[in-house]
N, C-alpha and C. Protein backbone atom coordinates (compact mmCIF):
# COMPACT_ATOMS: atom_id res chain seq x y z
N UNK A 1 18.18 -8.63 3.52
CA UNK A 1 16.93 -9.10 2.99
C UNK A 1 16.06 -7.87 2.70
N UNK A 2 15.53 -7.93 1.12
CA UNK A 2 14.68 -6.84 1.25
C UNK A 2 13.46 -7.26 1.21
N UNK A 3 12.02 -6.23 1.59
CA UNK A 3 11.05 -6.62 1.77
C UNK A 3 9.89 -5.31 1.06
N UNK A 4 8.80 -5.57 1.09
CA UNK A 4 7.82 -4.22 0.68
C UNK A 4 6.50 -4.40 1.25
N UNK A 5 5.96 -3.75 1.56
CA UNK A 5 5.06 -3.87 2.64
C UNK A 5 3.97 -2.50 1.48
N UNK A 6 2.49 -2.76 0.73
CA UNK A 6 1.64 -2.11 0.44
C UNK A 6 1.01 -2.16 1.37
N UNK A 7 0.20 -0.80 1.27
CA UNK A 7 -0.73 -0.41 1.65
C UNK A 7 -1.92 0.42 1.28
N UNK A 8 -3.25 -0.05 1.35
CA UNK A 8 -4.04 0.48 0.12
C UNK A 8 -5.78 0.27 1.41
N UNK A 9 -6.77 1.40 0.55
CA UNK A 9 -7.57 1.81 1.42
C UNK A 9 -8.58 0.48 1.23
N UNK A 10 -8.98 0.17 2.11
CA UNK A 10 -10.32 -0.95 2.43
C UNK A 10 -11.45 -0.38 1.53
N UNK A 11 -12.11 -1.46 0.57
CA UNK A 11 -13.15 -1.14 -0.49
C UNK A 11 -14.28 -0.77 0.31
N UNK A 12 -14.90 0.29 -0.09
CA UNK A 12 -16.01 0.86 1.14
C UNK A 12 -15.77 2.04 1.04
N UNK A 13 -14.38 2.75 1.59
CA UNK A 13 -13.83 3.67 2.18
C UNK A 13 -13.62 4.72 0.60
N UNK A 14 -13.99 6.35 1.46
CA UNK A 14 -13.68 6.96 0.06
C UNK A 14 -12.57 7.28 -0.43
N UNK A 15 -11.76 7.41 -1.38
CA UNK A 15 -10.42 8.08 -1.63
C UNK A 15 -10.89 8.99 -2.48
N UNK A 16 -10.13 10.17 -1.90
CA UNK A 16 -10.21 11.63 -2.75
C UNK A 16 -9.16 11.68 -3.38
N UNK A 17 -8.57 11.45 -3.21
CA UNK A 17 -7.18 11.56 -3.74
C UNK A 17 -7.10 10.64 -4.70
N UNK A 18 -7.15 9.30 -4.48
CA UNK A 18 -7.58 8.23 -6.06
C UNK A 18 -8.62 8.80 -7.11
N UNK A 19 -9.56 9.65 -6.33
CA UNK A 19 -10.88 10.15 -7.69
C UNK A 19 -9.76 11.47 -8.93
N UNK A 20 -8.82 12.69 -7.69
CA UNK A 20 -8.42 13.57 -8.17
C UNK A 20 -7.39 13.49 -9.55
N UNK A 21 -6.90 11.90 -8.70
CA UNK A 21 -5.46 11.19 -9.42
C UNK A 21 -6.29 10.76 -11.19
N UNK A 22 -7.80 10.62 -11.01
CA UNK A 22 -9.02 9.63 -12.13
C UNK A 22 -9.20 10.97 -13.05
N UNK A 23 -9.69 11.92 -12.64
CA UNK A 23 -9.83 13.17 -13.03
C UNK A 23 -8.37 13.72 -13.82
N UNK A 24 -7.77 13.69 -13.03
CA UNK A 24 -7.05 14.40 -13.80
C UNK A 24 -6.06 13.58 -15.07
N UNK A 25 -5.88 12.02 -15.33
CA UNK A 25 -6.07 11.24 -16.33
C UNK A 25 -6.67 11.62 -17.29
N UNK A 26 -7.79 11.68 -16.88
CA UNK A 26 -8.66 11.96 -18.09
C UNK A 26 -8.73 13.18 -18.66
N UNK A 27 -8.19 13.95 -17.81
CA UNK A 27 -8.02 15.60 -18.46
C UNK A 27 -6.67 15.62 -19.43
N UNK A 28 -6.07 14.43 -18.76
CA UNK A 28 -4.86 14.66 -20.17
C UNK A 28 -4.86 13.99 -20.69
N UNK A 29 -6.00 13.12 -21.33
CA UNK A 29 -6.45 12.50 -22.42
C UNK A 29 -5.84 10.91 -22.06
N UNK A 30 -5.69 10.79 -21.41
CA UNK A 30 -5.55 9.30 -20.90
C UNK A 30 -6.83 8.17 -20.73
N UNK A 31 -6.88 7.50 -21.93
CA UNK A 31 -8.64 6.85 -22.22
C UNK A 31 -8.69 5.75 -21.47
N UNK A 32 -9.95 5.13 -21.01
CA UNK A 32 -10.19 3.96 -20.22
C UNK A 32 -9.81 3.52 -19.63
N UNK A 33 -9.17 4.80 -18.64
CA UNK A 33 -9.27 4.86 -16.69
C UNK A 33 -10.68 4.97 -16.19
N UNK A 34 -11.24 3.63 -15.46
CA UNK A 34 -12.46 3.33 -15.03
C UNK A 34 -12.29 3.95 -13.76
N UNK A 35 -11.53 3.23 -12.58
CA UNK A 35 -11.17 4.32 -11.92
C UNK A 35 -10.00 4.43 -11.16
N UNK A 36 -9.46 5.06 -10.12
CA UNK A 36 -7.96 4.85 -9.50
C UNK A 36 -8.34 4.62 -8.18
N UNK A 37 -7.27 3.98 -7.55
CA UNK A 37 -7.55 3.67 -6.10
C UNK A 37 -5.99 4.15 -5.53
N UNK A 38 -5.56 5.30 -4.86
CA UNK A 38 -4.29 5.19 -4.59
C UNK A 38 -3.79 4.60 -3.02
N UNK A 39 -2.69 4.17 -2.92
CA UNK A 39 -1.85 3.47 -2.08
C UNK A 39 -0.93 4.22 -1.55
N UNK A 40 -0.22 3.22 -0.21
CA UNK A 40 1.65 3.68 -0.21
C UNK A 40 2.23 2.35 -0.36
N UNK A 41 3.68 2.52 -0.57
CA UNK A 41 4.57 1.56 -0.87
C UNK A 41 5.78 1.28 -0.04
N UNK A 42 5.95 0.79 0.90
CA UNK A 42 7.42 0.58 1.97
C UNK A 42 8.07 -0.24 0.91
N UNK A 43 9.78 0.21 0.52
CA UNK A 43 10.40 -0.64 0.33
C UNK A 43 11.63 -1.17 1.49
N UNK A 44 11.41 -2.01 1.77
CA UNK A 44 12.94 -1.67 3.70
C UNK A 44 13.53 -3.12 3.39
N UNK A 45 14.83 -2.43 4.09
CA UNK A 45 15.97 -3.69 3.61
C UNK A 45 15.89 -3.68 5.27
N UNK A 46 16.50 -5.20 5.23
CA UNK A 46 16.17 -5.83 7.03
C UNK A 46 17.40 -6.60 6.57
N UNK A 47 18.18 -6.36 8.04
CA UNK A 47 19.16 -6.99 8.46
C UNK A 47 18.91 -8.47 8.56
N UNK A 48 18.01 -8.95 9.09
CA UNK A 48 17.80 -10.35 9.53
C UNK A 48 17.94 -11.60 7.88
N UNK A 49 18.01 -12.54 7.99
CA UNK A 49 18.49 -13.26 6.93
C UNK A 49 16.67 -14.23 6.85
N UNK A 50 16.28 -14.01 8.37
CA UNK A 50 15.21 -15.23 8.63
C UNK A 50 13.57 -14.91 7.97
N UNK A 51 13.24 -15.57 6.66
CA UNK A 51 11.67 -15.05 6.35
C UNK A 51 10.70 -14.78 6.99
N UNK A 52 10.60 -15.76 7.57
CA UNK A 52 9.53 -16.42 8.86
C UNK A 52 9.38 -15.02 9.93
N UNK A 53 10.90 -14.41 10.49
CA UNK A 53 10.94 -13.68 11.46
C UNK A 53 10.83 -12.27 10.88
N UNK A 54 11.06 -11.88 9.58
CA UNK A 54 11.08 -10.61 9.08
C UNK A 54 9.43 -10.29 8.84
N UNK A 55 8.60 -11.34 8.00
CA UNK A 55 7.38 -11.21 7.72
C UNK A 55 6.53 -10.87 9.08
N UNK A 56 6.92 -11.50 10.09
CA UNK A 56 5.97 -10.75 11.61
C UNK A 56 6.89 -9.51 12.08
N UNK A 57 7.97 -9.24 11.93
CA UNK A 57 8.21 -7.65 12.26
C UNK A 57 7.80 -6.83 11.37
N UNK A 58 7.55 -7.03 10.54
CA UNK A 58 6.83 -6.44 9.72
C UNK A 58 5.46 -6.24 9.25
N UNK A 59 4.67 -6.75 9.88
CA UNK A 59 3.33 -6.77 9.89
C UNK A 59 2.99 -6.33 11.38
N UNK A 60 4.21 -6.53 12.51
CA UNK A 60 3.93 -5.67 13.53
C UNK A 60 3.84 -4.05 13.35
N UNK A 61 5.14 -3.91 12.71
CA UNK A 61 5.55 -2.53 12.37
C UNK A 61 3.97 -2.17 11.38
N UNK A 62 3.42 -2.94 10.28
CA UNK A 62 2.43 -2.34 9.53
C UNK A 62 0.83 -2.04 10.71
N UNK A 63 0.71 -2.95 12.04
CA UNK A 63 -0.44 -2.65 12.57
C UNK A 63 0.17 -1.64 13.09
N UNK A 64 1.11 -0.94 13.81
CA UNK A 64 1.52 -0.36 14.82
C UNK A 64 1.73 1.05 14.07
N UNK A 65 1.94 1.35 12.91
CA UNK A 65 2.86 2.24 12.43
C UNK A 65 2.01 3.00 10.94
N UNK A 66 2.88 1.59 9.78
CA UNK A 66 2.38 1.94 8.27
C UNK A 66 1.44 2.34 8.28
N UNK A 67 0.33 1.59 8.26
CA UNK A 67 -1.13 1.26 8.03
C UNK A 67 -2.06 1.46 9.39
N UNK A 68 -3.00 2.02 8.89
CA UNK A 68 -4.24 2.31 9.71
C UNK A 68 -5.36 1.32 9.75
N UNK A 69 -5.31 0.39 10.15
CA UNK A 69 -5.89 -0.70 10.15
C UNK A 69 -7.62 -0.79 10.39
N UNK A 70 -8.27 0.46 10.77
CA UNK A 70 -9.53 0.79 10.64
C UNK A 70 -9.92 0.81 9.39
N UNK A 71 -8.79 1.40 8.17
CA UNK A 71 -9.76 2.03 6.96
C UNK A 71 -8.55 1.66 5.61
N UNK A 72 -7.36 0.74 6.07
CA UNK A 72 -6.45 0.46 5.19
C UNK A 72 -6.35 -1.10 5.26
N UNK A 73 -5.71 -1.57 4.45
CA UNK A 73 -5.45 -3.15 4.20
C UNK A 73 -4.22 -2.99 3.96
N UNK A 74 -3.18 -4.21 4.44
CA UNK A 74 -1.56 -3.71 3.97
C UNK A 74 -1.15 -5.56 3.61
N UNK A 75 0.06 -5.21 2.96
CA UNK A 75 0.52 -6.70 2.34
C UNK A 75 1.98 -6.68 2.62
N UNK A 76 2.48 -7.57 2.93
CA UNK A 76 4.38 -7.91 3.26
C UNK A 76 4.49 -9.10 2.29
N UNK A 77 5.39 -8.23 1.30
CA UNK A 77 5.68 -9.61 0.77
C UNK A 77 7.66 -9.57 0.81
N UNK A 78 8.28 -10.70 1.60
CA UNK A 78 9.65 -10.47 1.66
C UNK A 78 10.07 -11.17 0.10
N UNK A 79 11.32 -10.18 -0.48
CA UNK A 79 12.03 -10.68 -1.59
C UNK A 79 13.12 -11.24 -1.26
């Protein structure tokens, strides 16, 4: 079973790295980028066959691990 688990910063919070990623778009002529917000992306293949049981190991693994749950938001979606 594969699965992907985003993770992306809580609206509020600053990203430097999304502004640098905005900036530099536009320096190579890339038009009507308002602005960027960057992320990470887990893609993980899971042994288990069961949805139900993969989607909470995996949202364990995202509080415990992925994601920083003070200043990030994360999503599991199993395929």
């Amino acid at each position: 079973m594969k699965a992907r688990v985003t993770v992306t910063l809580k609206s509020g919070i600053l990203d430097p790295q999304g502004k640098a990623i905005e900036g530099a778009l536009k320096s190579l002529g890339v038009e009507g980028v308002a602005s960027v917000r960057q992320g990470k992306v887990f893609d993980i293949e899971l042994a288990s066959g069961d949805k139900a049981k993969a989607e909470a190991l995996l949202k364990e693994a995202a509080d415990k691990l992925l994601a920083n749950t003070v200043i990030e938001n994360y999503r599991v979606e199993v395929i």
